[in-house]
C-alpha atoms as a PDB file:
ATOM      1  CA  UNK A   1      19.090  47.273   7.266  1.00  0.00           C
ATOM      2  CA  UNK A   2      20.622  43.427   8.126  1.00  0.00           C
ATOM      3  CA  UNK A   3      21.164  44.609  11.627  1.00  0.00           C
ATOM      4  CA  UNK A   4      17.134  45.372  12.025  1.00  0.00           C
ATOM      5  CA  UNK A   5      16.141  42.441   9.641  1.00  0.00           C
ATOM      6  CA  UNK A   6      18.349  39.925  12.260  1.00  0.00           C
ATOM      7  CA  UNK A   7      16.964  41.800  15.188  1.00  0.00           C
ATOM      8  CA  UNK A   8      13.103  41.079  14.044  1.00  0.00           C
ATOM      9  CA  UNK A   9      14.251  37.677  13.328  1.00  0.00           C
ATOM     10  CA  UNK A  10      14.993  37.222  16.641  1.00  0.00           C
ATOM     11  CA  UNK A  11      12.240  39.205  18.248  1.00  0.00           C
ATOM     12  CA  UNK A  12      10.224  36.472  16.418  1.00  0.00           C
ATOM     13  CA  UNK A  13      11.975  33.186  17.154  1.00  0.00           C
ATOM     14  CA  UNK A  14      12.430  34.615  21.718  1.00  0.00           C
ATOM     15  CA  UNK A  15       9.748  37.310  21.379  1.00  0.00           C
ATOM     16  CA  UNK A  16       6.523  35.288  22.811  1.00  0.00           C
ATOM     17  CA  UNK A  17       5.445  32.974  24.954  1.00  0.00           C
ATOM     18  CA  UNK A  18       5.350  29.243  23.582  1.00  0.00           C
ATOM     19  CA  UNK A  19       3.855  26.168  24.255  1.00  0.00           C
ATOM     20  CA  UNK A  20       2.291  22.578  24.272  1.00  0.00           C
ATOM     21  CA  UNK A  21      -0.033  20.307  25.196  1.00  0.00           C
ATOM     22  CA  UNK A  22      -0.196  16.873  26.262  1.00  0.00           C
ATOM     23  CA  UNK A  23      -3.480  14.859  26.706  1.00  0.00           C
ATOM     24  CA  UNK A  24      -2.984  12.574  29.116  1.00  0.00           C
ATOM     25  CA  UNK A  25      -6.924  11.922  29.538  1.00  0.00           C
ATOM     26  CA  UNK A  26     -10.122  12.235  27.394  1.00  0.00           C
ATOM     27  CA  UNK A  27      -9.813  15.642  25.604  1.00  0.00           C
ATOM     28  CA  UNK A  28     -12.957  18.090  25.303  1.00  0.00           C
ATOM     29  CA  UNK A  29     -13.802  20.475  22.494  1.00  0.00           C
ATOM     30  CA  UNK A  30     -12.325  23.758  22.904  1.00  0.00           C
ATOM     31  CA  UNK A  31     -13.728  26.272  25.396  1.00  0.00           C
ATOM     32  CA  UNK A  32     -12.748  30.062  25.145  1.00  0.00           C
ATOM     33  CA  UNK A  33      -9.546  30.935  27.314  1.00  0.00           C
ATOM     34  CA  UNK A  34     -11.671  33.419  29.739  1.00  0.00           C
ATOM     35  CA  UNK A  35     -12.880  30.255  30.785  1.00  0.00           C
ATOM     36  CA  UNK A  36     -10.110  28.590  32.535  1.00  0.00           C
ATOM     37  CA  UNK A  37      -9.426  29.232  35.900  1.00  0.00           C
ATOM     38  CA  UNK A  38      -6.192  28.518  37.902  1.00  0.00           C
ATOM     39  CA  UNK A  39      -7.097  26.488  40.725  1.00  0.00           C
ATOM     40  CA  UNK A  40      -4.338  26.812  43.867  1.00  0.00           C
ATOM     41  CA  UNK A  41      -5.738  23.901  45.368  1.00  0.00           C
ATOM     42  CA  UNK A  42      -7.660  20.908  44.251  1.00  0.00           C
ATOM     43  CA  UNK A  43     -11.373  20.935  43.615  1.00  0.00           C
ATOM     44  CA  UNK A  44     -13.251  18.408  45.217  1.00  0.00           C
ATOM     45  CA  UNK A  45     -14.064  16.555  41.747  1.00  0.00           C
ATOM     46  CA  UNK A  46     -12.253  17.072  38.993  1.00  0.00           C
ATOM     47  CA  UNK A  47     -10.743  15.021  36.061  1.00  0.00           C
ATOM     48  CA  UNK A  48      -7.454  15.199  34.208  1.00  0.00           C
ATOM     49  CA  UNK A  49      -7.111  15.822  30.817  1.00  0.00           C
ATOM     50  CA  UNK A  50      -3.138  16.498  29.672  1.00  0.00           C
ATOM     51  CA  UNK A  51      -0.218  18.433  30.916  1.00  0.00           C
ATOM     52  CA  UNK A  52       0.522  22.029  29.385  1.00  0.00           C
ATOM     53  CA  UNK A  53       3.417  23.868  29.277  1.00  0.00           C
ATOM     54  CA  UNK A  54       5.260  27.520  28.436  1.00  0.00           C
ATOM     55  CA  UNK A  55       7.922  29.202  27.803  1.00  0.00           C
ATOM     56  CA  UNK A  56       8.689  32.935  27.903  1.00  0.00           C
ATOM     57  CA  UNK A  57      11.719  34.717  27.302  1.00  0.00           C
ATOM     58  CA  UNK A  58      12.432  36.941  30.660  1.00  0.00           C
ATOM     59  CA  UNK A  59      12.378  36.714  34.266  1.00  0.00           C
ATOM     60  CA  UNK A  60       9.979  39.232  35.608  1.00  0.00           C
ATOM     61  CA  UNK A  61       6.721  39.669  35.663  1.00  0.00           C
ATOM     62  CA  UNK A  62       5.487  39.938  32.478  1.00  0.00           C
ATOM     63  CA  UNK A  63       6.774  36.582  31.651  1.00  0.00           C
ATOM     64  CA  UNK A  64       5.040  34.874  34.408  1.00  0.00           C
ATOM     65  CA  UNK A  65       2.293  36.500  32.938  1.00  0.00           C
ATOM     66  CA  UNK A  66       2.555  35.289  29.158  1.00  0.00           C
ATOM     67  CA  UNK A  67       3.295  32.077  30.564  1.00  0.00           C
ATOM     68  CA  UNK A  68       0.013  31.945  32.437  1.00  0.00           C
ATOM     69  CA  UNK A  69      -1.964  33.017  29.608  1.00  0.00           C
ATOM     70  CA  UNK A  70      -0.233  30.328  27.060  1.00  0.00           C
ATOM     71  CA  UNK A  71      -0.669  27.905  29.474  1.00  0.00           C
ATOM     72  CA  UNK A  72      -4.765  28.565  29.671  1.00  0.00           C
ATOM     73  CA  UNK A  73      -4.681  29.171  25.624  1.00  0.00           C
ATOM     74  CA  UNK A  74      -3.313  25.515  25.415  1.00  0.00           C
ATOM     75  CA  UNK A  75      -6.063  24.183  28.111  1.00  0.00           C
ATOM     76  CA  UNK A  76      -8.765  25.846  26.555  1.00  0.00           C
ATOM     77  CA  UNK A  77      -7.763  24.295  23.505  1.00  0.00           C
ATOM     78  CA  UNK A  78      -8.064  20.641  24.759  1.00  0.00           C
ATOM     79  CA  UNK A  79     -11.215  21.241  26.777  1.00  0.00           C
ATOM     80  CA  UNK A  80      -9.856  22.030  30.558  1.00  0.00           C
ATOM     81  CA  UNK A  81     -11.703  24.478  32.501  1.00  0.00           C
ATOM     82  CA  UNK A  82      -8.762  24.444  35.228  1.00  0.00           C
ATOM     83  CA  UNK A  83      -5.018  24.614  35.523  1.00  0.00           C
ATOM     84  CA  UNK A  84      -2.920  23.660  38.811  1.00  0.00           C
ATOM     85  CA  UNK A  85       0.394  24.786  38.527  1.00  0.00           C
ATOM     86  CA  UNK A  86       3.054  22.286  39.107  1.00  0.00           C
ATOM     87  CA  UNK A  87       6.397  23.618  38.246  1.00  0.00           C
ATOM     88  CA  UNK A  88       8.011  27.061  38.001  1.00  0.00           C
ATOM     89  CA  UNK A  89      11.972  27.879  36.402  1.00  0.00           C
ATOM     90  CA  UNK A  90      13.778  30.693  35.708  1.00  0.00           C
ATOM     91  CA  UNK A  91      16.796  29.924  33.385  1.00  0.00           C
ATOM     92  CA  UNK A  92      19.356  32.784  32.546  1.00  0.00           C
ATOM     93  CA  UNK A  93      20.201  33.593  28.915  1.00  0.00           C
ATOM     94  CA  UNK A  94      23.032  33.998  26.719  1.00  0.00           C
ATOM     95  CA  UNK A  95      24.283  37.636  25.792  1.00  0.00           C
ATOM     96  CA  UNK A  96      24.799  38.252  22.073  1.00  0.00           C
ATOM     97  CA  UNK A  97      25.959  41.471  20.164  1.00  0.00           C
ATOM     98  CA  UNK A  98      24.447  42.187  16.706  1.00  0.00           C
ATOM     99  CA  UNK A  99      25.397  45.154  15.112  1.00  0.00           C
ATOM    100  CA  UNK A 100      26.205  46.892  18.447  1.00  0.00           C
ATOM    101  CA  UNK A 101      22.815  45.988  20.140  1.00  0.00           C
ATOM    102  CA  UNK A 102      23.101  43.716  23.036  1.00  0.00           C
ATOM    103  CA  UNK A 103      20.577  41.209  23.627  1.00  0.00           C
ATOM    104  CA  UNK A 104      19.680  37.968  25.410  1.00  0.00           C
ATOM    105  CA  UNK A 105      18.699  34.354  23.696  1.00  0.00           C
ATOM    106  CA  UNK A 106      17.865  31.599  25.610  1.00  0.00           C
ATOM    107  CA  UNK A 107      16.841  32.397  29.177  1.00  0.00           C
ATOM    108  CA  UNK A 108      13.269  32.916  30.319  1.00  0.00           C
ATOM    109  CA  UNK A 109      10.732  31.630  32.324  1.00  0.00           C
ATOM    110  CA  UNK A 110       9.157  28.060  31.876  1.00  0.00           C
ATOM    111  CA  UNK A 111       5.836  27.116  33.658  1.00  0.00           C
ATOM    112  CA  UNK A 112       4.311  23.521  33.847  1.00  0.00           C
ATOM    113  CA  UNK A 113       0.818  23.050  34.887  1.00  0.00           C
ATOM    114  CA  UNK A 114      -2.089  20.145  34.793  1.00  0.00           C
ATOM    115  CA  UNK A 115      -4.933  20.931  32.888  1.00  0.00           C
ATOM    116  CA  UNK A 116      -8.344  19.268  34.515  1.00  0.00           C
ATOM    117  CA  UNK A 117     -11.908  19.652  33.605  1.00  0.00           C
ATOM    118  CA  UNK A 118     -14.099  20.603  36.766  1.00  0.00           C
ATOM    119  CA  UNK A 119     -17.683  19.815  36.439  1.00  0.00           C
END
């Protein structure tokens, strides 16, 4: 029973994606997340409202992929209709043994991006 108790304990402190926001310009109200686009290159006029950021336990895929979609939760919620992705790392984690599980803490995938408003 301590063994599952510490293992949803962790599932909930490495489990999801996490992130922030920084408003570096003047922040909107808050637009729904199918809104924001990522933009690979830069629109022709466009203004800067913060920096956002994520975190996701994992290297594959899938963590790439929460990462993305924390990163547009946290521009939606300052007003930005557009991310450009600026920085991309994969750290490894630590292996840990609880109650003869093996697991990793620590590691994932961290995604930095510029959140802009595009008229």
């Amino acid at each position: 029973m301590r063994t599952l108790l510490l293992l949803a304990l962790i599932a909930a402190l490495f489990g999801c994606a996490r992130g922030s926001h920084i408003i570096t310009g003047q922040a909107r109200p808050p637009i729904p997340v199918t809104s924001v686009k990522i933009y690979t290159t830069l629109p022709a006029q466009y203004e800067t409202i913060g920096i956002v950021n994520s975190h996701s336990p994992g290297e594959l895929q899938g963590a790439m992929d929460d990462c993305v979609a924390n990163l547009k939760k946290h521009a939606a919620e300052i007003g930005a209709n557009g991310i450009i992705l600026s920085a991309t790392q994969q750290t490894s984690g630590q292996l840990i043994v609880v109650g003869g599980v093996v697991s990793t803490v620590g590691g994932g995938t961290s995604i930095s991006a510029t959140a802009i408003y595009v008229p």
